[in-house]
Protein backbone atom coordinates (compact mmCIF):
# COMPACT_ATOMS: atom_id res chain seq x y z
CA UNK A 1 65.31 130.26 192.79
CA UNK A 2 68.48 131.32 191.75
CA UNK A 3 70.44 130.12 188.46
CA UNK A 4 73.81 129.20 187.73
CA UNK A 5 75.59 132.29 187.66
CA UNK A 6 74.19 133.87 190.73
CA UNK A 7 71.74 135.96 189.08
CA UNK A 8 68.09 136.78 190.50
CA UNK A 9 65.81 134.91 188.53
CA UNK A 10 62.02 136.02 188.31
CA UNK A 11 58.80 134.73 187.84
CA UNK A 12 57.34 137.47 186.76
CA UNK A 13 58.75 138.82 183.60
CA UNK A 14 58.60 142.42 183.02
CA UNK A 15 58.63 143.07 179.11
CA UNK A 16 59.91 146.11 177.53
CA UNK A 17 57.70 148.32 175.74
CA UNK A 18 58.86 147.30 171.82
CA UNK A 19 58.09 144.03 172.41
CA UNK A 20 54.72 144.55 172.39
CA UNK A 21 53.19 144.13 169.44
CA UNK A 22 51.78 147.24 169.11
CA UNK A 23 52.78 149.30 172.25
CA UNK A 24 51.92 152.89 170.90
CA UNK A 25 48.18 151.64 171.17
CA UNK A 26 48.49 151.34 175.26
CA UNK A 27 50.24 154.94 176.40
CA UNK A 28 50.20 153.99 179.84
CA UNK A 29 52.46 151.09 179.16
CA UNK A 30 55.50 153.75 178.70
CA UNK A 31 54.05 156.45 180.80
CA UNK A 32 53.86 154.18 184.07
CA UNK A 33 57.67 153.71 183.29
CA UNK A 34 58.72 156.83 182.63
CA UNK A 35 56.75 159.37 185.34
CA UNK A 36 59.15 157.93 188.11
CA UNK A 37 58.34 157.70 191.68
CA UNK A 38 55.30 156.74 193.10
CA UNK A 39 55.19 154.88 190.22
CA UNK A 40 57.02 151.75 190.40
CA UNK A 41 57.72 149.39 187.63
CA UNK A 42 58.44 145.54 187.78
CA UNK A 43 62.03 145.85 186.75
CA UNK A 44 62.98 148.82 189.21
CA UNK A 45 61.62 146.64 191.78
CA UNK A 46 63.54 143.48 190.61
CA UNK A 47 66.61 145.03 190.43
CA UNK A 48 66.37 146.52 193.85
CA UNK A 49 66.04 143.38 195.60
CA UNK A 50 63.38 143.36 197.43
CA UNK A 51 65.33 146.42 199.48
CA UNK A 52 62.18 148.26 200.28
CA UNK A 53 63.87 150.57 202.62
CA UNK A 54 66.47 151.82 199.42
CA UNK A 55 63.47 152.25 197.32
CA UNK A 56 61.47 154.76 199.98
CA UNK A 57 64.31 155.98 200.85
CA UNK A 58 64.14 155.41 204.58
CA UNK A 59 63.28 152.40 206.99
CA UNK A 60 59.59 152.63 207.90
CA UNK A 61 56.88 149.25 208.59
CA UNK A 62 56.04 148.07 205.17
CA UNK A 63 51.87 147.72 204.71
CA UNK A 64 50.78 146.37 201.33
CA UNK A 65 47.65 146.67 199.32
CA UNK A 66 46.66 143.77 196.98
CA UNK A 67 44.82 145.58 193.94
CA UNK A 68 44.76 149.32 194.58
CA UNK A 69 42.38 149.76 192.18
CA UNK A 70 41.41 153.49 191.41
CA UNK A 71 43.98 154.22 194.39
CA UNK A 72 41.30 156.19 196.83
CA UNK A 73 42.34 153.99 199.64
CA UNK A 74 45.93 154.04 199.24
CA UNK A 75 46.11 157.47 198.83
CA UNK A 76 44.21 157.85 202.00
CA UNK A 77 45.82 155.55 204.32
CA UNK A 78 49.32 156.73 203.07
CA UNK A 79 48.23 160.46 203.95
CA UNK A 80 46.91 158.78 207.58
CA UNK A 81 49.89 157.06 208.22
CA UNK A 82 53.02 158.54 207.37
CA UNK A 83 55.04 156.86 209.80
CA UNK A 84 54.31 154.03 207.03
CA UNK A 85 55.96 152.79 203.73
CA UNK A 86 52.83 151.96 201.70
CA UNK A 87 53.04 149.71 198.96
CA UNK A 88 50.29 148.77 196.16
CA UNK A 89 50.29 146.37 193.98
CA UNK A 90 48.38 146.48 190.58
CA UNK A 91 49.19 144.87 187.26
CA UNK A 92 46.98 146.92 184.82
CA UNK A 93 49.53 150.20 183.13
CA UNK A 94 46.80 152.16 183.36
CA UNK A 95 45.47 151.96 186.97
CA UNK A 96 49.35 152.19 187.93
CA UNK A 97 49.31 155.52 186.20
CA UNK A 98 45.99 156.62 187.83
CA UNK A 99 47.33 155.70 191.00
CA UNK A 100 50.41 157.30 191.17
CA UNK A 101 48.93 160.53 189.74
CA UNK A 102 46.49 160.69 192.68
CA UNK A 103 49.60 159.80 195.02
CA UNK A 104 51.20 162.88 193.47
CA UNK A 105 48.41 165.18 193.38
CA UNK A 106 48.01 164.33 197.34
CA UNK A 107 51.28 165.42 197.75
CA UNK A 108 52.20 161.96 199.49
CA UNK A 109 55.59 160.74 199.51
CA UNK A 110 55.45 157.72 201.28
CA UNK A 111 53.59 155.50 199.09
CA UNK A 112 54.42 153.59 195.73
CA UNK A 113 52.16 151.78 192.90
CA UNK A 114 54.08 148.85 192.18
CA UNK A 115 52.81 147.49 188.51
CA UNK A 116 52.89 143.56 189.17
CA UNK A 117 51.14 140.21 189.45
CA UNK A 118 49.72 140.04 193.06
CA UNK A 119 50.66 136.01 192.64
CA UNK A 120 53.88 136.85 192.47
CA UNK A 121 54.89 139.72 194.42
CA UNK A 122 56.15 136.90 197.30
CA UNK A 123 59.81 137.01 195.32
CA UNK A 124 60.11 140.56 196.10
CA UNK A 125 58.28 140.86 199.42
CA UNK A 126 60.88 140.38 202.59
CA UNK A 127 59.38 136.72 204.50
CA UNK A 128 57.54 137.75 207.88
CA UNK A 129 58.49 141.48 207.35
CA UNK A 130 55.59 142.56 206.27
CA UNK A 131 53.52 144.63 208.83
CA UNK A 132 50.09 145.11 207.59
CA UNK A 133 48.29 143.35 204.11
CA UNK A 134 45.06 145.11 202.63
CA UNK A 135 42.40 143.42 200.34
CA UNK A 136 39.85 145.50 199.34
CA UNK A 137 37.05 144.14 197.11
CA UNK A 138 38.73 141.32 195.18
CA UNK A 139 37.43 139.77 192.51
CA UNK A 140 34.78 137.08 193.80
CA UNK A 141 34.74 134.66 190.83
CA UNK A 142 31.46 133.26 191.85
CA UNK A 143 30.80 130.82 189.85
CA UNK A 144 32.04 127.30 191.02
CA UNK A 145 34.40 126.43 188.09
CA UNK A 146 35.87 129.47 188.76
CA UNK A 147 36.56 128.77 192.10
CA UNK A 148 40.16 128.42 191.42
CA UNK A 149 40.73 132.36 190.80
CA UNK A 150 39.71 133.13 194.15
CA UNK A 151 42.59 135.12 195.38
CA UNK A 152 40.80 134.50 199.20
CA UNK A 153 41.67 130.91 199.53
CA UNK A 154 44.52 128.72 201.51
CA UNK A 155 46.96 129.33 198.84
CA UNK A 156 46.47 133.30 200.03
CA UNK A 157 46.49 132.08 203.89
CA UNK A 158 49.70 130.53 203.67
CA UNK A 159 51.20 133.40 201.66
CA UNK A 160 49.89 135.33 204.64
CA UNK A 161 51.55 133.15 207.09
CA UNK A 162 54.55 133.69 205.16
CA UNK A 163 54.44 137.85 204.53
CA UNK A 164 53.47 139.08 207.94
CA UNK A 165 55.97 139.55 210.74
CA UNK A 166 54.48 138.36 214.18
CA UNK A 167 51.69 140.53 215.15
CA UNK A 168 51.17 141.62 211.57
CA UNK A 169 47.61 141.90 210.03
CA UNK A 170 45.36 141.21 207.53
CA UNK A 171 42.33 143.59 206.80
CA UNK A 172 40.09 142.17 203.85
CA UNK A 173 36.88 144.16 202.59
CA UNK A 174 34.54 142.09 200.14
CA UNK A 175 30.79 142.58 198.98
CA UNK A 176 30.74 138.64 199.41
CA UNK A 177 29.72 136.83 202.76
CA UNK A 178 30.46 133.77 201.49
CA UNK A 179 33.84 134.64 200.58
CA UNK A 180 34.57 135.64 203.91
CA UNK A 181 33.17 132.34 205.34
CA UNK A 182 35.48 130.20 202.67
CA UNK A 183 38.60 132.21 203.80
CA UNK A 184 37.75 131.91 207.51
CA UNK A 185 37.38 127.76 206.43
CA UNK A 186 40.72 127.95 204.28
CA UNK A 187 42.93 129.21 207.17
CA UNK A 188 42.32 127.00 209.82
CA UNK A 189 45.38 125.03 211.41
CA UNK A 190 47.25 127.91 209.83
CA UNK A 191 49.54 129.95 212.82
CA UNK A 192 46.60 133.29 212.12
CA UNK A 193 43.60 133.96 213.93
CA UNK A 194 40.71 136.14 213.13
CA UNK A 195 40.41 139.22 215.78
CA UNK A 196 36.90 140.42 214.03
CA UNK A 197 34.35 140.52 211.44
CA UNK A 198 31.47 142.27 210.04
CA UNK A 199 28.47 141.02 208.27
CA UNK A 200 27.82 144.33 207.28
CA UNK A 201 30.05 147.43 207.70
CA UNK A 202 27.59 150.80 207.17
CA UNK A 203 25.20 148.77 210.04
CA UNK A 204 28.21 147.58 212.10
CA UNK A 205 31.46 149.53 211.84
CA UNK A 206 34.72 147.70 210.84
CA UNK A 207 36.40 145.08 213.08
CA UNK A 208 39.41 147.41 213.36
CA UNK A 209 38.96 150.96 214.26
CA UNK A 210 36.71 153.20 212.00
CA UNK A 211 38.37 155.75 212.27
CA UNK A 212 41.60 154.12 210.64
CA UNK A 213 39.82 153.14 207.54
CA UNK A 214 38.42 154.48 204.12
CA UNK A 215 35.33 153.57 201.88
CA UNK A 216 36.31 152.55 198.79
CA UNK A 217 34.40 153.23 195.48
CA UNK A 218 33.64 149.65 195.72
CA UNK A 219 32.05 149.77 198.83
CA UNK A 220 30.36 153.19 198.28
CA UNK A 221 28.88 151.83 195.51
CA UNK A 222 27.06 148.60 197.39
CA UNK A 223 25.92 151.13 200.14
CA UNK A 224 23.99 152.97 197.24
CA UNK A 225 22.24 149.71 196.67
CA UNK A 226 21.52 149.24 200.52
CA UNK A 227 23.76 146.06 200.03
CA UNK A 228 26.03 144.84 203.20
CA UNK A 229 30.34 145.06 202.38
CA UNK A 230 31.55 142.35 204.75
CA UNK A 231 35.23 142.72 206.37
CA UNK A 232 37.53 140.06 207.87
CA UNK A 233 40.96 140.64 210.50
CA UNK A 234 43.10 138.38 211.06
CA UNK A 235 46.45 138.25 212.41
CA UNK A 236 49.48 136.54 212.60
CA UNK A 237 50.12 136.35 216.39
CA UNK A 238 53.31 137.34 217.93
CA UNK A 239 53.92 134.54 219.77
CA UNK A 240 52.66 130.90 219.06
């Protein structure tokens, strides 16, 4: 959406520290802004445009991770695949921070932690450029009034659809079945199709390729409990 005078116009709204009420009580809410690259604040990203390949510095296939969480994973894959530009996306100040120190302390430059809402990071992602989306472990919102937090519904399918450039993928890890069997439900009659999944990952590997993977806390801590992590992979297929 643009308005009158040409301007990008956001959904997300990015608000400077003092106008918080109390800002000094959060220090990450400065520090994520201030520590520079991998850490990437709302605004930075606004004003760039959505031009990825100006804000790694070089043109490389974009992957993005919904939620990075403690930023294990990212950190890992980034390191794995440096022929990548990895994006994460997290809106708490804090995780941003923790990510981007692990980023650093890994010595990976191809990676940023971008702090924003994951239902909103369409208006800066580039439509069907988008080679490879990550869910690990999202919230499950389990009870049924809840239902409509689920990030893993048809609202998330279609954004899918949207994101991925043909032959992109999707690679979702969850410690709920069920929410693998809505999602599978949600996306049908959309243009994606599901190359694999696994009731249970320790017993029966990943659909993609183990070796191109990483165990996150989440799921390290459900294998303590001798509890199955499920995993879904779709794709958007190159041709119709």
């Amino acid at each position: 959406m643009q308005p009158n005078d040409g301007a990008p116009r956001y959904r997300f709204v990015d608000r400077e520290p003092d106008d918080y009420p109390r800002p000094d009580l959060n220090p990450f809410l400065r520090q994520h802004r201030e520590m520079g690259p991998p850490a990437l604040p709302a605004y930075r990203a606004q004003e760039a445009g959505g031009d990825w390949d100006a804000i790694f510095g070089r043109a490389a296939p974009l992957h993005v991770e919904i939620g990075s969480g403690n930023g294990f994973w990212i950190t890992h894959m980034a390191a794995l695949h440096p022929e990548w530009n990895m994006l994460g996306v997290e809106i708490r100040f804090k995780r941003v921070v923790m990510v981007a120190k692990k980023l650093q302390t890994a010595g990976v430059s191809t990676a940023r932690i971008l702090r924003y809402d994951a239902f909103m990071v369409e208006e800066l992602l580039p439509a069907a450029g988008v080679a490879g989306l990550y869910v690990n472990h999202p919230d499950p919102w389990p009870k049924d009034r809840h239902a409509k937090n689920r990030l893993l519904a048809r609202p998330f399918g279609e954004l899918v659809t949207r994101l991925l450039e043909p032959g992109g993928r999707l690679r979702i890890k969850t410690d709920g079945g069920g929410y693998i069997d809505e999602f599978s439900e949600a996306i049908k009659g959309l243009p994606l199709r599901v190359l694999g999944e696994s009731r249970d990952i320790a017993r029966d590997g990943t659909p993609w390729p183990d070796e191109d993977d990483r165990v996150t806390n989440y799921q390290r801590k459900f294998y303590e409990k001798g509890l199955p992590v499920y995993a879904l992979w779709v794709e958007k297929p190159a041709t119709p």
